[in-house]
N, C-alpha and C. Protein backbone atom coordinates (compact mmCIF):
# COMPACT_ATOMS: atom_id res chain seq x y z
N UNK A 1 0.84 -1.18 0.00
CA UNK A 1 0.00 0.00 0.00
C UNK A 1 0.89 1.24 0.00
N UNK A 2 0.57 2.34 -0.90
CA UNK A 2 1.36 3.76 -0.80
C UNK A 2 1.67 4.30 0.52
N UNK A 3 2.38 5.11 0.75
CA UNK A 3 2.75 5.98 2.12
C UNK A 3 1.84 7.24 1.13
N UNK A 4 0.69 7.18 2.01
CA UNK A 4 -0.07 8.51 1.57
C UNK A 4 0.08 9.66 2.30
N UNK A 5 0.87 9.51 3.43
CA UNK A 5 1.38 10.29 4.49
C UNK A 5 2.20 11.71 3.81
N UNK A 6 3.29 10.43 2.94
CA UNK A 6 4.22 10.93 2.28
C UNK A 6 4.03 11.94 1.01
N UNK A 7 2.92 10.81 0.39
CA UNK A 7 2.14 11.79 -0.78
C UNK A 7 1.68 12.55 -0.87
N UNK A 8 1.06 13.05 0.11
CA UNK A 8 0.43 14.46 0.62
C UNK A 8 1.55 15.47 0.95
N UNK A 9 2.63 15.30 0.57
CA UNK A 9 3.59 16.56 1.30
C UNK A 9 3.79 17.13 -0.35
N UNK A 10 3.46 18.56 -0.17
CA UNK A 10 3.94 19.21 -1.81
C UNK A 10 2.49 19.20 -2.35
N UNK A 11 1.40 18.67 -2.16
CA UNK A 11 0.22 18.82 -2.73
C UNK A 11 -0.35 19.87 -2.58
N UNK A 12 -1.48 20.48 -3.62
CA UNK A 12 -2.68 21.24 -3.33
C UNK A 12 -3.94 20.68 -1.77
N UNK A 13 -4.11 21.54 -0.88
CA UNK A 13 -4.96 21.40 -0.26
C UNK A 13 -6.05 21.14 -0.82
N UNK A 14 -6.96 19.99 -0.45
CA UNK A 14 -8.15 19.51 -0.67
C UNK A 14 -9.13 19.44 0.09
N UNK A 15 -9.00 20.22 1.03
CA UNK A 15 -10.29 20.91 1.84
C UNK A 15 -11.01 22.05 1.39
N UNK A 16 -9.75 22.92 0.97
CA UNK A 16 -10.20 24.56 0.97
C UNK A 16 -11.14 24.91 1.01
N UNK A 17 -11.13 25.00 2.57
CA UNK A 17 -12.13 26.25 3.08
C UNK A 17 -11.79 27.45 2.84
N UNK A 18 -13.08 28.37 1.95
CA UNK A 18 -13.06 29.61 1.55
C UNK A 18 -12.92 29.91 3.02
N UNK A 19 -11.98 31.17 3.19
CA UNK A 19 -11.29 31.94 3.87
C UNK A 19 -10.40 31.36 5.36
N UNK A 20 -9.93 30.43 5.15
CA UNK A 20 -9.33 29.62 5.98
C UNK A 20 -8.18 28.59 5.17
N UNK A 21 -8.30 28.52 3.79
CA UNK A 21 -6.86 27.33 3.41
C UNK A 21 -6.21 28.87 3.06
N UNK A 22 -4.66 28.15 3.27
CA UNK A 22 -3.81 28.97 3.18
C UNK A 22 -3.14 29.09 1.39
N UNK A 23 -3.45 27.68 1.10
CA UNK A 23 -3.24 27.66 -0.42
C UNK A 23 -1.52 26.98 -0.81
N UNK A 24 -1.06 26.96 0.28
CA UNK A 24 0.60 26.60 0.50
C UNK A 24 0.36 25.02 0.74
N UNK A 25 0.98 24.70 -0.68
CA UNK A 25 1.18 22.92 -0.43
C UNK A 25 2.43 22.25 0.14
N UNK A 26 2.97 23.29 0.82
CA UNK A 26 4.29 22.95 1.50
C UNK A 26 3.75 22.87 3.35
N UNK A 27 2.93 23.32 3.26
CA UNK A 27 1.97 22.85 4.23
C UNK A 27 0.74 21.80 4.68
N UNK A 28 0.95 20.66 3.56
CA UNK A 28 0.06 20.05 3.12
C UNK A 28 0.68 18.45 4.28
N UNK A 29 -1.00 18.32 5.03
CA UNK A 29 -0.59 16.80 5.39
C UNK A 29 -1.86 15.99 4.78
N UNK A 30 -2.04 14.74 5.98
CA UNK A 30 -3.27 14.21 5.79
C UNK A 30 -4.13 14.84 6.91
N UNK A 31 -5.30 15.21 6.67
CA UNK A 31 -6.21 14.95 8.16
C UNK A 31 -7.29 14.27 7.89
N UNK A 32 -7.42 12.77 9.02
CA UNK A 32 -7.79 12.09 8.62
C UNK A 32 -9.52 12.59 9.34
N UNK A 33 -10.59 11.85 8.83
CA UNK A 33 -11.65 11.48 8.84
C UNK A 33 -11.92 10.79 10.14
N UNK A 34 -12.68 11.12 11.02
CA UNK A 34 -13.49 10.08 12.19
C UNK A 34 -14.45 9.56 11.43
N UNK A 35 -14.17 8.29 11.47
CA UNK A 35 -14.91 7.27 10.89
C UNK A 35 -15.03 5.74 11.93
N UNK A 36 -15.89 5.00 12.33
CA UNK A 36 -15.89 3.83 12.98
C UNK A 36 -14.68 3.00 12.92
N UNK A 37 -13.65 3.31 12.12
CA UNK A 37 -12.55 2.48 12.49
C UNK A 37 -11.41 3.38 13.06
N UNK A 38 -11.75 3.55 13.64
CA UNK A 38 -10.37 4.43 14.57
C UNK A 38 -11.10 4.29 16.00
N UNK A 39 -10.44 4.45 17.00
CA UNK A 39 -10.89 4.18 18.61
C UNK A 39 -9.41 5.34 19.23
N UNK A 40 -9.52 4.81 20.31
CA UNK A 40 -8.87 5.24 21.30
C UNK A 40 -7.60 5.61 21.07
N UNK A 41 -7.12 6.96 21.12
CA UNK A 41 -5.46 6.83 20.37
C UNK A 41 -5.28 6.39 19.18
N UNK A 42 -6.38 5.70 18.10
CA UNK A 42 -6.20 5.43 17.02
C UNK A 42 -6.84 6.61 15.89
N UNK A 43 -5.91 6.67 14.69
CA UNK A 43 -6.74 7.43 13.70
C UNK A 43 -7.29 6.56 12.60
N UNK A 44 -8.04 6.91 12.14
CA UNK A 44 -8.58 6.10 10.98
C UNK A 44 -7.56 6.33 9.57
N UNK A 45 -7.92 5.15 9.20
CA UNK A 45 -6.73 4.43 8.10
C UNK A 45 -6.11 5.95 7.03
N UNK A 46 -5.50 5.45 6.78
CA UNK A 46 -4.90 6.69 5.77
C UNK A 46 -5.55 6.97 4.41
N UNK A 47 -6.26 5.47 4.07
CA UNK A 47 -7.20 5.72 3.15
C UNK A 47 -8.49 6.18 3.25
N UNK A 48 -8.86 6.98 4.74
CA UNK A 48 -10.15 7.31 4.82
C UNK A 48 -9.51 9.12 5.91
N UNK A 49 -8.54 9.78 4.65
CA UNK A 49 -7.75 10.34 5.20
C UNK A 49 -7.99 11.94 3.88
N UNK A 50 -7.79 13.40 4.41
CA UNK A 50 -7.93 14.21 3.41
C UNK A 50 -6.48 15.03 2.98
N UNK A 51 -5.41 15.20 1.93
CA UNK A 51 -4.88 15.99 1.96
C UNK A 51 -5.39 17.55 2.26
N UNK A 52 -4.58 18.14 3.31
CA UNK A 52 -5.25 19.93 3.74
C UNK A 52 -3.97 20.09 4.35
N UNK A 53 -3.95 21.46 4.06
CA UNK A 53 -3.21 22.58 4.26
C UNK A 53 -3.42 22.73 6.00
N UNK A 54 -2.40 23.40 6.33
CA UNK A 54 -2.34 23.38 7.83
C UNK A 54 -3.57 24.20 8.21
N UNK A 55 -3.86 24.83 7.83
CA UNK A 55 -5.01 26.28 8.41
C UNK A 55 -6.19 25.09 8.10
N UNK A 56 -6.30 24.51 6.89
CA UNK A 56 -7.79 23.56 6.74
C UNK A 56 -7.97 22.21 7.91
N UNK A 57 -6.48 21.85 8.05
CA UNK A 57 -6.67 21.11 8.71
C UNK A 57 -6.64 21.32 9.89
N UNK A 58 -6.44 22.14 10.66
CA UNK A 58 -6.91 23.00 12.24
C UNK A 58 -7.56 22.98 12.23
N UNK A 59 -8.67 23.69 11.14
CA UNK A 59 -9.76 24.16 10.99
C UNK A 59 -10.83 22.95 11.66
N UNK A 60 -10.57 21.98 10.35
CA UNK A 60 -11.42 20.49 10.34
C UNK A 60 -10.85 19.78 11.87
N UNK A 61 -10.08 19.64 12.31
CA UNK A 61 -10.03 18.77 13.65
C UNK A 61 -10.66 19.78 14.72
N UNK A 62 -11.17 20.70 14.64
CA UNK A 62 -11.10 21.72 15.18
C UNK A 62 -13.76 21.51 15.66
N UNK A 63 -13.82 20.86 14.49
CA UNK A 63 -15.37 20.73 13.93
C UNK A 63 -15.50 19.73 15.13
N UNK A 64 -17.20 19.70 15.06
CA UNK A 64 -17.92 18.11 15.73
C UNK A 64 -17.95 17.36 14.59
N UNK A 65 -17.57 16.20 15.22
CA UNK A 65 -17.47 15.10 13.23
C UNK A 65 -19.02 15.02 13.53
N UNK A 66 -20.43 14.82 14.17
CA UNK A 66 -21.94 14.91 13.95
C UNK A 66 -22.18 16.62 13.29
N UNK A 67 -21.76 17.43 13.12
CA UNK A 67 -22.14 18.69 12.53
C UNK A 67 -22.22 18.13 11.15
N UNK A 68 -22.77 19.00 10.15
CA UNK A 68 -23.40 19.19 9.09
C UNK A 68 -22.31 19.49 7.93
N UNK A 69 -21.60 20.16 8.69
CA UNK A 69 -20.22 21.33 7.93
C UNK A 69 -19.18 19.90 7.53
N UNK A 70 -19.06 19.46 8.78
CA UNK A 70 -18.16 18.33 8.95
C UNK A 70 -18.12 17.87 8.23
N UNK A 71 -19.44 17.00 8.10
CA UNK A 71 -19.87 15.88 6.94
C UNK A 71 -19.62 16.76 5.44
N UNK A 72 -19.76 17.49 5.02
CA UNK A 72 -19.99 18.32 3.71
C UNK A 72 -18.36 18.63 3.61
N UNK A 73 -17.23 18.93 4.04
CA UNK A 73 -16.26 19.04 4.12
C UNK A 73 -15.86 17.37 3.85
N UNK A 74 -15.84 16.66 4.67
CA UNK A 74 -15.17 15.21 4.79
C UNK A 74 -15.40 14.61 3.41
N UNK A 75 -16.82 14.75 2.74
CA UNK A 75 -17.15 14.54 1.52
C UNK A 75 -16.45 14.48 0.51
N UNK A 76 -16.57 16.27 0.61
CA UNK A 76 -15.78 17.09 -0.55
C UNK A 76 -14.26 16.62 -0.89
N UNK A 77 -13.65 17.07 0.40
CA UNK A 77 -12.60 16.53 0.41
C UNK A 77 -11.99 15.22 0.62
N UNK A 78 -12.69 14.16 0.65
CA UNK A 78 -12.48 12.61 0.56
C UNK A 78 -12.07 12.59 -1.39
N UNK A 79 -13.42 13.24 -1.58
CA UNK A 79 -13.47 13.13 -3.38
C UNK A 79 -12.63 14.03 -4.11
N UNK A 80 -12.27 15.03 -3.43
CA UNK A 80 -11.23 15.40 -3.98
C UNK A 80 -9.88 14.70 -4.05
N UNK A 81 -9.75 14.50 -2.84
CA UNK A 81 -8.07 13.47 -2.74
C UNK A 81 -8.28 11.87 -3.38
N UNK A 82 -9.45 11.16 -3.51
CA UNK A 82 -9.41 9.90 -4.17
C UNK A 82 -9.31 10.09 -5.49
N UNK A 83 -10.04 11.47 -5.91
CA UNK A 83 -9.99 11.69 -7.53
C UNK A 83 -8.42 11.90 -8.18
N UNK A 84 -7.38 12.45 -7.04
CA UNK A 84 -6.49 12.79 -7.46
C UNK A 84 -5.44 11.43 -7.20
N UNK A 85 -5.83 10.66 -6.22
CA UNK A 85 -5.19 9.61 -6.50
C UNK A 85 -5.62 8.62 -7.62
N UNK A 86 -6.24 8.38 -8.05
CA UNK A 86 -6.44 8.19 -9.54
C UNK A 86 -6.11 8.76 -10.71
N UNK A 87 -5.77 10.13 -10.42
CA UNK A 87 -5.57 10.74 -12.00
C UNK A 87 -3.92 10.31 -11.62
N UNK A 88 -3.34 10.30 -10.63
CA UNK A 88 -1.86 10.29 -10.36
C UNK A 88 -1.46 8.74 -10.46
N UNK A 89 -1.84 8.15 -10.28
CA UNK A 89 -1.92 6.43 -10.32
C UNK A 89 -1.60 6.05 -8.97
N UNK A 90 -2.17 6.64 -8.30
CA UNK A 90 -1.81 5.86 -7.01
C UNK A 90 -2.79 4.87 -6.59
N UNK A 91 -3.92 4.96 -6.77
CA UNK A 91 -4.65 4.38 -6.60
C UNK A 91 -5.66 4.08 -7.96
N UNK A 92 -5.84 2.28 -8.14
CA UNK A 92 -6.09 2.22 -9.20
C UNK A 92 -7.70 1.17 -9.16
N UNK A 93 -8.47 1.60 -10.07
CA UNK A 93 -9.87 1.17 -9.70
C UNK A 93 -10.00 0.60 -11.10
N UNK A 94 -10.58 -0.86 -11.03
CA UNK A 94 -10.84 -1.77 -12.21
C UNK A 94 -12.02 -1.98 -12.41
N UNK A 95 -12.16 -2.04 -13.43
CA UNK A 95 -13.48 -2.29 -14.06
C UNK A 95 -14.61 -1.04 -14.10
């Protein structure tokens, strides 16, 4: 499996929140998604994870993952970063 950790450094932020991403992909990590597989001290997998810019990603750990915003963000930016791991070949979907 990729180090998506890794792949995310040098990227475009894929959160951007209007008036909150900074737009600097030298600031770029993962922030991952609360999702049912993460617990205690654990984060959820890297594949259920968003490239963002430091300001987006404050921002987003920052939300209630039950808010509205949350969900509409986690979305957006899930589909943004899977779309781009596909156009990049990192991730490859058959059929």
């Amino acid at each position: 499996m990729p180090n998506f950790r890794n792949l995310a450094r040098g990227k475009p932020c894929d959160l951007r929140i209007p008036g909150v991403c900074n737009r600097n992909p030298e600031t770029t990590v993962l922030a991952h998604v609360n999702t049912e597989f993460k617990g205690i001290a654990l984060k959820s997998p890297d594949t259920m994870a968003i490239r963002a810019c430091f300001d987006c990603h404050s921002y987003f750990d920052r939300l209630a993952p039950s808010s509205p915003e949350y969900h509409e963000l986690a979305i957006y930016g899930l589909a943004r970063t899977h779309k781009a791991y596909i156009e990049e070949g990192v991730i490859n979907i058959e059929g």
